[in-house]
N, C-alpha and C. Protein backbone atom coordinates (compact mmCIF):
# COMPACT_ATOMS: atom_id res chain seq x y z
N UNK A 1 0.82 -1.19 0.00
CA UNK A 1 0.00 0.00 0.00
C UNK A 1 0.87 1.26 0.00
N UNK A 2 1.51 1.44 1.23
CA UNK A 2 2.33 2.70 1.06
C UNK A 2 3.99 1.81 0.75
N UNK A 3 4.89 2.68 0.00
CA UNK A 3 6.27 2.29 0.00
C UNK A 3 7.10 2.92 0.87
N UNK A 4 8.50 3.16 1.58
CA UNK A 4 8.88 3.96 2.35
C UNK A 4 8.86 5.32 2.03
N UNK A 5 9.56 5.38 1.05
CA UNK A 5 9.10 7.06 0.87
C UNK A 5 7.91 7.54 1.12
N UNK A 6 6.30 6.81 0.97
CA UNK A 6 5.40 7.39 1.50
C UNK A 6 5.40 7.19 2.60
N UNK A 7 5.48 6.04 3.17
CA UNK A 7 5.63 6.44 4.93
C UNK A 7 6.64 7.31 5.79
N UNK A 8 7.83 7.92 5.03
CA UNK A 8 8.48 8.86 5.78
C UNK A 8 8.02 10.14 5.55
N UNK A 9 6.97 10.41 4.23
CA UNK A 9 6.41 11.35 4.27
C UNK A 9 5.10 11.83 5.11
N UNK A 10 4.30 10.93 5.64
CA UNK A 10 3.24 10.64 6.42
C UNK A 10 3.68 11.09 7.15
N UNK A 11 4.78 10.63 7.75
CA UNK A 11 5.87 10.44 9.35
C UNK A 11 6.17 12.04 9.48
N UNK A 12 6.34 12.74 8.77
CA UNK A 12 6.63 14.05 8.33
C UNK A 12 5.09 14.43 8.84
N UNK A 13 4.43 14.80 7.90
CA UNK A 13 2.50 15.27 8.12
C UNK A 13 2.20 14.88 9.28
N UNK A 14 2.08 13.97 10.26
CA UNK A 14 1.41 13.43 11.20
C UNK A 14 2.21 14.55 12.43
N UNK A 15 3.27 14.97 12.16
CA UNK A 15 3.70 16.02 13.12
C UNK A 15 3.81 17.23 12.69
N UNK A 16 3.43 17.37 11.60
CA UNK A 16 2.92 18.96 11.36
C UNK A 16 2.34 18.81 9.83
N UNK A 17 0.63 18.67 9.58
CA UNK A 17 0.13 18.48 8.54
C UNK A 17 0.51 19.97 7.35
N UNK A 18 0.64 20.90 7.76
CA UNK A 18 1.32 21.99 7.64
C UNK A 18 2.84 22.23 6.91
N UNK A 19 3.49 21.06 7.69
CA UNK A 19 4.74 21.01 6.80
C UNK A 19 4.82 21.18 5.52
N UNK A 20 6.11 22.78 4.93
CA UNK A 20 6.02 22.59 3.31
C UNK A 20 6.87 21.51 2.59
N UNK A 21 6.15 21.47 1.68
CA UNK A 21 6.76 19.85 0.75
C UNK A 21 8.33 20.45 0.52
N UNK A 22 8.78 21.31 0.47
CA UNK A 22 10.05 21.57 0.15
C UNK A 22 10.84 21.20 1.54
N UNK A 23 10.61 20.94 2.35
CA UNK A 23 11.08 20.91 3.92
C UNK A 23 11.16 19.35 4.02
N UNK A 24 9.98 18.79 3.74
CA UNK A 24 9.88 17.32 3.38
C UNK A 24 10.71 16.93 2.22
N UNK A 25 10.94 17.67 1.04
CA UNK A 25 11.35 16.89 0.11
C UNK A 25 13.20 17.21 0.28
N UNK A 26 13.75 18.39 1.19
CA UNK A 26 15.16 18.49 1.68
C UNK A 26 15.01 17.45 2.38
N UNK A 27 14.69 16.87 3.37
CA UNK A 27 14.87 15.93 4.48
C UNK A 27 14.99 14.86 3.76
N UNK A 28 14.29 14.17 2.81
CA UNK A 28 14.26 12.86 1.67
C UNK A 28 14.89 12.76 0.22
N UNK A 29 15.60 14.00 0.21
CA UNK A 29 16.44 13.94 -0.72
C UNK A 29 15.45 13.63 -2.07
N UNK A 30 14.85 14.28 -1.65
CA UNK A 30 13.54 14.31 -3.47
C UNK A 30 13.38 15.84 -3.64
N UNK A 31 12.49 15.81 -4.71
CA UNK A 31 12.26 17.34 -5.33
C UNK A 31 10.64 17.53 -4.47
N UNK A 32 10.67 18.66 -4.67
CA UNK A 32 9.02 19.40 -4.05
C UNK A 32 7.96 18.81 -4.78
N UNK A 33 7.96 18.75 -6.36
CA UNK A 33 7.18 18.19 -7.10
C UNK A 33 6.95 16.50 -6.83
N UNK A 34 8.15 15.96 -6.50
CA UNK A 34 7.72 14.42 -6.24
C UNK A 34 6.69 14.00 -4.88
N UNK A 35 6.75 15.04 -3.64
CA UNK A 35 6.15 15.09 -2.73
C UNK A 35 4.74 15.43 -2.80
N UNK A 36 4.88 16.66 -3.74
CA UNK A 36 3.63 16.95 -3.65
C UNK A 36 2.46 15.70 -4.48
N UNK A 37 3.05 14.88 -5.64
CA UNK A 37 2.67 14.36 -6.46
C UNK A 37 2.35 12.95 -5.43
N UNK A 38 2.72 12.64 -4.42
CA UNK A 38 3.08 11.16 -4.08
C UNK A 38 1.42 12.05 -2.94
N UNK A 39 1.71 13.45 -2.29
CA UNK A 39 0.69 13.15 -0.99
C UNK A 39 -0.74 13.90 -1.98
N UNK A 40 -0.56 13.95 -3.17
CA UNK A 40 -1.71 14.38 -3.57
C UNK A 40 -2.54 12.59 -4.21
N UNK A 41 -1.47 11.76 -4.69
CA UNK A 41 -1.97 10.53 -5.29
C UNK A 41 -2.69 10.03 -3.34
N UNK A 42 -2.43 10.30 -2.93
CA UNK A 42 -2.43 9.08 -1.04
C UNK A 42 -4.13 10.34 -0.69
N UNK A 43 -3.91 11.31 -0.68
CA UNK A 43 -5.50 11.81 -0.63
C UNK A 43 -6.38 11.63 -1.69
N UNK A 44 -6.04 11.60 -3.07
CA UNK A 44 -6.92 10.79 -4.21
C UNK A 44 -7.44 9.95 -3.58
N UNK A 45 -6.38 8.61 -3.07
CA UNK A 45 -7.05 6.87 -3.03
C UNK A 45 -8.01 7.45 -1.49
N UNK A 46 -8.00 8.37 -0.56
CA UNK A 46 -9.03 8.25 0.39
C UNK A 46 -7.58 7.69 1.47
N UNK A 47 -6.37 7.55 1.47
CA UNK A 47 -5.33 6.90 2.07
C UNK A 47 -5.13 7.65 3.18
N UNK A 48 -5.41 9.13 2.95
CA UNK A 48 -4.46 10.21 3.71
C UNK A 48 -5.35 11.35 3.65
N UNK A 49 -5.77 12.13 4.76
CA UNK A 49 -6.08 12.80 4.95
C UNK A 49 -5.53 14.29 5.85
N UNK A 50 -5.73 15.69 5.96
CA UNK A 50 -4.68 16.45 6.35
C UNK A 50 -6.04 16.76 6.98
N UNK A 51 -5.63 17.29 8.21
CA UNK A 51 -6.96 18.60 9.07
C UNK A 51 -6.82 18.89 10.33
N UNK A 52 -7.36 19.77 10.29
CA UNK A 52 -6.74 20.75 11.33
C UNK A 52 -7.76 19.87 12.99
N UNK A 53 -6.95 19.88 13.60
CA UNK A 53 -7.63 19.22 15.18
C UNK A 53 -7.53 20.27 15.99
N UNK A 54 -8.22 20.13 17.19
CA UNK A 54 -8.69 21.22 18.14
C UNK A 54 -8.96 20.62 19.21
N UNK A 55 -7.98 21.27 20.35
CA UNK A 55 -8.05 20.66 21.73
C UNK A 55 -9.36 20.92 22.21
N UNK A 56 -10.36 19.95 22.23
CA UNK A 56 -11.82 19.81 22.78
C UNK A 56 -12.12 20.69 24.28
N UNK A 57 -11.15 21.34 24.92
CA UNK A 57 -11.11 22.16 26.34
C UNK A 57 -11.18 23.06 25.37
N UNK A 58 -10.40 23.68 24.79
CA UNK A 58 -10.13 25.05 24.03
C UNK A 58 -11.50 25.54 23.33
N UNK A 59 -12.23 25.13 23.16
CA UNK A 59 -13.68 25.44 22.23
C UNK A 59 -14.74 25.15 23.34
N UNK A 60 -14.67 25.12 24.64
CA UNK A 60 -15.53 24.36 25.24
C UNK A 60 -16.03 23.60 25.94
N UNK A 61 -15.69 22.32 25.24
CA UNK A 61 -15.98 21.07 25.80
C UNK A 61 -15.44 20.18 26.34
N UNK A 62 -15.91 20.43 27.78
CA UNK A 62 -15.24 20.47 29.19
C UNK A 62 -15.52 18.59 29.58
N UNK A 63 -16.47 17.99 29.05
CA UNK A 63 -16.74 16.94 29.89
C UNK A 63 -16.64 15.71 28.70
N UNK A 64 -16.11 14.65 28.98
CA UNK A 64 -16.08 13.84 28.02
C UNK A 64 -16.57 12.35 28.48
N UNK A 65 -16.98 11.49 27.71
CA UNK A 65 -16.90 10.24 27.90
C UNK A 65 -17.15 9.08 27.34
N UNK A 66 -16.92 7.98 27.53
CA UNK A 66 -17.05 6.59 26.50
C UNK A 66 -18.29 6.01 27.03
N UNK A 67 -19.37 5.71 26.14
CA UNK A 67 -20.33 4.82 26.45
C UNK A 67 -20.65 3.57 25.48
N UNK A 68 -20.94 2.88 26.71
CA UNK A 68 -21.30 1.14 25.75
C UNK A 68 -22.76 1.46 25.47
N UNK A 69 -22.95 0.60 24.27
CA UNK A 69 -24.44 0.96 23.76
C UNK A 69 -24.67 -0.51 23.56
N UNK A 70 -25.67 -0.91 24.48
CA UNK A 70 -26.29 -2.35 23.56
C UNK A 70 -27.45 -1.96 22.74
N UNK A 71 -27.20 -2.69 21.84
CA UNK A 71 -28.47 -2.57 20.80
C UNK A 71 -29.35 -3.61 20.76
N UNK A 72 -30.70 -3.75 20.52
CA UNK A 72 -31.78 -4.58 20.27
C UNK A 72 -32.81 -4.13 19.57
N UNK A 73 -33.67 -5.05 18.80
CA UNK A 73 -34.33 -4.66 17.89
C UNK A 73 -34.14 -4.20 16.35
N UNK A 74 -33.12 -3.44 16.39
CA UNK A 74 -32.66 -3.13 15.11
C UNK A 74 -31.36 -3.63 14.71
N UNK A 75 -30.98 -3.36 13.36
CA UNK A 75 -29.67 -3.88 13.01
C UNK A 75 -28.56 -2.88 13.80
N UNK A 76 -27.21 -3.47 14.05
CA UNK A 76 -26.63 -2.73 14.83
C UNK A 76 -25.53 -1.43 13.65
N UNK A 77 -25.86 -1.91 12.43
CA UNK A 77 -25.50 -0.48 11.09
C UNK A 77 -26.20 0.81 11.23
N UNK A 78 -27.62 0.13 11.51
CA UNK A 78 -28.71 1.50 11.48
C UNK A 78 -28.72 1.99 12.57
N UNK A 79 -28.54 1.46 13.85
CA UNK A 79 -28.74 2.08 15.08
C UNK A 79 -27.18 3.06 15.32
N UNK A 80 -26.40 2.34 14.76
CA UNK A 80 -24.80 3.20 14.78
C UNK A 80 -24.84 4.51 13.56
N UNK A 81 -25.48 4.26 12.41
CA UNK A 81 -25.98 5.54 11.77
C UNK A 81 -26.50 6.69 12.82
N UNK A 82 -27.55 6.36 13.37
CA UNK A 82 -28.38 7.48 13.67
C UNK A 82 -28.00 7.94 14.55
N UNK A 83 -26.89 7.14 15.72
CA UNK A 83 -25.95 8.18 16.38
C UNK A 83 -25.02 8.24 15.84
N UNK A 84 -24.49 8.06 15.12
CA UNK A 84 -23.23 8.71 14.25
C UNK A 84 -23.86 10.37 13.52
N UNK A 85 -24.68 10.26 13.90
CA UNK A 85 -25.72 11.82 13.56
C UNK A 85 -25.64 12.75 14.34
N UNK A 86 -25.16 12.50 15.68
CA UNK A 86 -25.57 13.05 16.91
C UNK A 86 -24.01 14.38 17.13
N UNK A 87 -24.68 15.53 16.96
CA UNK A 87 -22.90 16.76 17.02
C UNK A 87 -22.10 16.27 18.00
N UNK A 88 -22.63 15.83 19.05
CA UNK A 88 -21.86 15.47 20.40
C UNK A 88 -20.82 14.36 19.90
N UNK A 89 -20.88 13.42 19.06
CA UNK A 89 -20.15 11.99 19.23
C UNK A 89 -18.69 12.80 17.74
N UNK A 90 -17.79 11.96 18.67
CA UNK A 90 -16.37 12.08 18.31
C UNK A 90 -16.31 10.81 17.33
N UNK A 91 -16.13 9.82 18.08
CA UNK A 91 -15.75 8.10 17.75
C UNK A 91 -16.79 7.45 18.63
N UNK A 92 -16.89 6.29 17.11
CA UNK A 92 -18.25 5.25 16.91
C UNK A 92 -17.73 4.16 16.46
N UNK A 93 -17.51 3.08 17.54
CA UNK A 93 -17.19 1.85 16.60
C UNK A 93 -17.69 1.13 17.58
N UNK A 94 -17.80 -0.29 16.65
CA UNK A 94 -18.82 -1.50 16.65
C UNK A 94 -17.66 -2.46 17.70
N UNK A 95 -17.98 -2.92 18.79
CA UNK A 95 -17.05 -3.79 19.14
C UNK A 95 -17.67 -5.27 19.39
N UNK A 96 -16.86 -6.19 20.11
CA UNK A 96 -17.23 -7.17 20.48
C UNK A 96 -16.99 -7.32 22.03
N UNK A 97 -17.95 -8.08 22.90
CA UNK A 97 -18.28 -8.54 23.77
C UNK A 97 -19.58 -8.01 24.79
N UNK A 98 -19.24 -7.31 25.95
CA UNK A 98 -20.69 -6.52 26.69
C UNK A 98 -21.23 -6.00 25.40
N UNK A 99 -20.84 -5.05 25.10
CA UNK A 99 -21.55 -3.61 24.26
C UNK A 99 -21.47 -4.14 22.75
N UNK A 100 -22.57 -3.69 22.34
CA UNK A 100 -22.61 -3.67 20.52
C UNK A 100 -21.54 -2.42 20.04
N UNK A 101 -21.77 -1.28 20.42
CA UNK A 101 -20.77 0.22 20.34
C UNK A 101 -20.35 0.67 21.24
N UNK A 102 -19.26 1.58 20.94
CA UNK A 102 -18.85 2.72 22.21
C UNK A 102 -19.04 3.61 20.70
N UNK A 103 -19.38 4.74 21.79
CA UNK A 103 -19.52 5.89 21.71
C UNK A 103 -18.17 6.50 22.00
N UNK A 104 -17.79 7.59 22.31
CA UNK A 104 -17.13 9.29 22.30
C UNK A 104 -17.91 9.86 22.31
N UNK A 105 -18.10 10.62 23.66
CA UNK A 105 -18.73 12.01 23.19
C UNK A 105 -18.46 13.18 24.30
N UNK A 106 -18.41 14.34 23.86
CA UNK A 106 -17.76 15.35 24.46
C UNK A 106 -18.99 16.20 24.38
N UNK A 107 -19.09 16.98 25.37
CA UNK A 107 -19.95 17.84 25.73
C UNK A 107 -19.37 19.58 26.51
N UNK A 108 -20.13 20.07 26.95
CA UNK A 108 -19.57 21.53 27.42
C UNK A 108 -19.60 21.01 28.70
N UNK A 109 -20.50 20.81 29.37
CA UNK A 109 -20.09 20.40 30.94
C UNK A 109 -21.27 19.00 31.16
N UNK A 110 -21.53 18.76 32.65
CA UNK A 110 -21.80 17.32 33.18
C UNK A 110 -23.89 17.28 32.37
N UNK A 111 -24.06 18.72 33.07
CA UNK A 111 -25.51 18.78 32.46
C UNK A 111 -25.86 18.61 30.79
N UNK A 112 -24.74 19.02 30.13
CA UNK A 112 -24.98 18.62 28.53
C UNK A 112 -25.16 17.20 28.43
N UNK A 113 -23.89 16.29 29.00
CA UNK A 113 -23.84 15.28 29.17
C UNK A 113 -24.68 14.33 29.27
N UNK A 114 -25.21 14.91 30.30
CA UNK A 114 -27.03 13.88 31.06
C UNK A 114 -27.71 14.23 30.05
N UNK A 115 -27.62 15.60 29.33
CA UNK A 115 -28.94 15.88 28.39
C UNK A 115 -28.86 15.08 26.91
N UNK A 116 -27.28 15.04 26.81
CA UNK A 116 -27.18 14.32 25.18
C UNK A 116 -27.61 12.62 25.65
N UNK A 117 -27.34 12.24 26.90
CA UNK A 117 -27.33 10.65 27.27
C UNK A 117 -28.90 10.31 27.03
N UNK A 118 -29.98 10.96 28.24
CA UNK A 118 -31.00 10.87 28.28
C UNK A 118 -32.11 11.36 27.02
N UNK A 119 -31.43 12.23 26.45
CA UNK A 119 -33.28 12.89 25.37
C UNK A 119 -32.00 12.32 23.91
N UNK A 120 -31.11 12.34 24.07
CA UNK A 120 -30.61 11.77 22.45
C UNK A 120 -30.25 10.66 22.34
N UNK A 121 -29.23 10.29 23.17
CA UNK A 121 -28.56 8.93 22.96
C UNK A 121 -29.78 7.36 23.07
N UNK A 122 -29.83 7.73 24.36
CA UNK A 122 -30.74 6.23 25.00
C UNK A 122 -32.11 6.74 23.91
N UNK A 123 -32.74 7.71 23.23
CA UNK A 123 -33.94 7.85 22.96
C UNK A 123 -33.48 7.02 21.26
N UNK A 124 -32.48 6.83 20.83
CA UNK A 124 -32.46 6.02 19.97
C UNK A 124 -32.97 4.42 19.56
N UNK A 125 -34.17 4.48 18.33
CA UNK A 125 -34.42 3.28 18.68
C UNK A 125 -33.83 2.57 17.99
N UNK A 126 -33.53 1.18 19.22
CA UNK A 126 -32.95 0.20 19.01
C UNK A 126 -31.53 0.06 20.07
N UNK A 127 -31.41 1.52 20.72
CA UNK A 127 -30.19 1.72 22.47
C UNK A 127 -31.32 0.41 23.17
N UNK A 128 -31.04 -0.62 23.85
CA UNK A 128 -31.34 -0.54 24.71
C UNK A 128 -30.83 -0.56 26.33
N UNK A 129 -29.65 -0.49 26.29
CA UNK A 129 -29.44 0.21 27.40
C UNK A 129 -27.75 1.07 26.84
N UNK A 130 -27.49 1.59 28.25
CA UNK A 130 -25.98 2.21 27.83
C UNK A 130 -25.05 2.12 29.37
N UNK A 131 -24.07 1.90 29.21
CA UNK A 131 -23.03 2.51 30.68
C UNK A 131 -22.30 3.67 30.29
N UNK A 132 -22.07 4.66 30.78
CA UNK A 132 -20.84 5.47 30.83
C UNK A 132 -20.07 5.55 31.43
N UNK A 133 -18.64 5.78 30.94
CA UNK A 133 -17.20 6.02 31.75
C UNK A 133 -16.95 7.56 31.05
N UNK A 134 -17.18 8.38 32.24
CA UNK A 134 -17.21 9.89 32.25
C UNK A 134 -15.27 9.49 32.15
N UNK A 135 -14.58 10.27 31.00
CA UNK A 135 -13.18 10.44 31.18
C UNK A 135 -12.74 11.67 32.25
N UNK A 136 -11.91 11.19 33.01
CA UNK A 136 -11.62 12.33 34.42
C UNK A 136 -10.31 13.15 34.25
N UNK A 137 -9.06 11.75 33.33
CA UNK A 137 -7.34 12.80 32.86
C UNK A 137 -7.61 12.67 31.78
N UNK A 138 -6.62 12.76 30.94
CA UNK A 138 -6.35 12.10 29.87
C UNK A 138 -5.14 12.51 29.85
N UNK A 139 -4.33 11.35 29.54
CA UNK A 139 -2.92 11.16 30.15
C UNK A 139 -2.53 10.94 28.39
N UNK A 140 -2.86 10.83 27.42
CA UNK A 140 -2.40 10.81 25.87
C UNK A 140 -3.83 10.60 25.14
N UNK A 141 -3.46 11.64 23.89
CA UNK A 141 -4.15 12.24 22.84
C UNK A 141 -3.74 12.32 21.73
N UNK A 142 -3.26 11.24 20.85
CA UNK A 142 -2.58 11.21 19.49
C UNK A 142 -3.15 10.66 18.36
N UNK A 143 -2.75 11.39 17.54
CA UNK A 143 -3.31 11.42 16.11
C UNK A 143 -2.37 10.93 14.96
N UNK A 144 -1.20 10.46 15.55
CA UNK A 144 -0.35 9.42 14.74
C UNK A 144 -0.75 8.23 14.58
N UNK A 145 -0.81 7.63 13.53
CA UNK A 145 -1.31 6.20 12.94
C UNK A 145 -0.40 5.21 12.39
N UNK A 146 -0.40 4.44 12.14
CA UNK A 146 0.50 3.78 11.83
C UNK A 146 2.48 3.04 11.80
N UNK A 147 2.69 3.03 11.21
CA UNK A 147 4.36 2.32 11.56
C UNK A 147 5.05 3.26 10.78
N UNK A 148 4.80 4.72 10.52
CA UNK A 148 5.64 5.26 9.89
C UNK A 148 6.75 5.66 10.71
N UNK A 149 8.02 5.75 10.60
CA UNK A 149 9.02 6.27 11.74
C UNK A 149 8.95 7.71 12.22
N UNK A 150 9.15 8.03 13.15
CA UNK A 150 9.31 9.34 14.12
C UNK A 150 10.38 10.28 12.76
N UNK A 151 10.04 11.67 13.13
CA UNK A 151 10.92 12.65 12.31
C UNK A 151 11.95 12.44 12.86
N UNK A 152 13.27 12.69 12.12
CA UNK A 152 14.53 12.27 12.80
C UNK A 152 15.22 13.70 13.06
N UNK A 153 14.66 14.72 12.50
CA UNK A 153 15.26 16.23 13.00
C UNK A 153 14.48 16.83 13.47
N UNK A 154 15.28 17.04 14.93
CA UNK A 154 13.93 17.31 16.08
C UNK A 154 13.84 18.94 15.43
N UNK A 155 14.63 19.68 14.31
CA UNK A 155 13.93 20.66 14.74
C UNK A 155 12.42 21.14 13.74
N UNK A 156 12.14 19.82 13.10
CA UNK A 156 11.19 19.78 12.26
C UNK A 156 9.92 19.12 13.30
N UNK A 157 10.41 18.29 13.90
CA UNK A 157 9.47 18.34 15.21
C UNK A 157 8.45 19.20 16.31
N UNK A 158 6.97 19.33 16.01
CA UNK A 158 6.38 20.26 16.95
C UNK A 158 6.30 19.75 18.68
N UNK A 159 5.78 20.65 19.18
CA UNK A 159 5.64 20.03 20.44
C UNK A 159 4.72 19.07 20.60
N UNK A 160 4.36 17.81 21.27
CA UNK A 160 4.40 16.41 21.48
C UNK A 160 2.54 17.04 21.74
N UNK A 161 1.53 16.55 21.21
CA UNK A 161 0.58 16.96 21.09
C UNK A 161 -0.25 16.05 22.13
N UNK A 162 0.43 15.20 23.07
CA UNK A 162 -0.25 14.64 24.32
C UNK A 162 -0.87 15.70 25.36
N UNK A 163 -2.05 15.11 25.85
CA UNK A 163 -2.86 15.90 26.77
C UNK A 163 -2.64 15.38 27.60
N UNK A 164 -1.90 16.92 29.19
CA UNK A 164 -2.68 15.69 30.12
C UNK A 164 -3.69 17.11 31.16
């Protein structure tokens, strides 16, 4: 899927999506045009995506948390659609064992919280029940993916984008 040169370029983006391709393409010993050509083919295929993130305190939203969702009655695609609808939810995936889903969802404070749980979330049909784990630290917050290697010149390196 990717070859090294695209993964040292990733490895590059994932610590500053911002980085100019000429900065990337000095560090890899390529031209600006080959960079730009390689991360414009990797957002074509849907591979790679660039965007801007936002510390969820900084805008707001003060209270966070993971909830299990069992589902019944409906298929568990459609019931994960219609909260995948919901502004509040971050991350939605299908797991296995207790819960059909967890949720993400961030709110402004504890009362949003109860209000998105009770009149949105659980009012979904086909929730039938939910637990929450209100998050209290958060001790890491990263948006690096994969096995691409760390930048090797720290001064192309931003500051370490962990929360705590």
């Amino acid at each position: 899927m990717f070859d090294e040169t695209d993964r040292a370029i990733i490895s590059y983006l994932q610590y500053d999506g911002r980085m100019p391709y000429t900065k990337i393409a000095a560090e890899l010993g390529l031209t600006e045009g080959g960079i730009r050509r390689r991360v414009k083919k990797m957002i074509d295929q849907g591979s790679l995506q660039i965007v801007g993130i936002v510390e969820p305190q900084k805008i707001g939203l003060y209270e966070a948390g993971m909830i299990g969702v069992s589902v019944e009655g409906r298929p568990i695609d459609e019931v994960a659609e219609d909260i995948s609808e919901l502004l509040e939810v971050t991350y939605l995936f299908q797991a296995a064992g207790e819960f059909d889903l967890f949720v993400e969802a961030y709110c402004e404070d504890r009362e949003h919280f109860v209000n998105f749980l009770n009149n949105k979330l659980q009012q979904i049909p086909g929730v039938r029940n939910t637990q929450s784990f209100l998050i209290l630290k958060m001790y890491k917050l990263s948006y690096r993916w994969g096995d691409a290697p760390p930048v090797k010149n720290p001064e192309l390196q931003p500051v370490d984008s962990s929360v705590e």
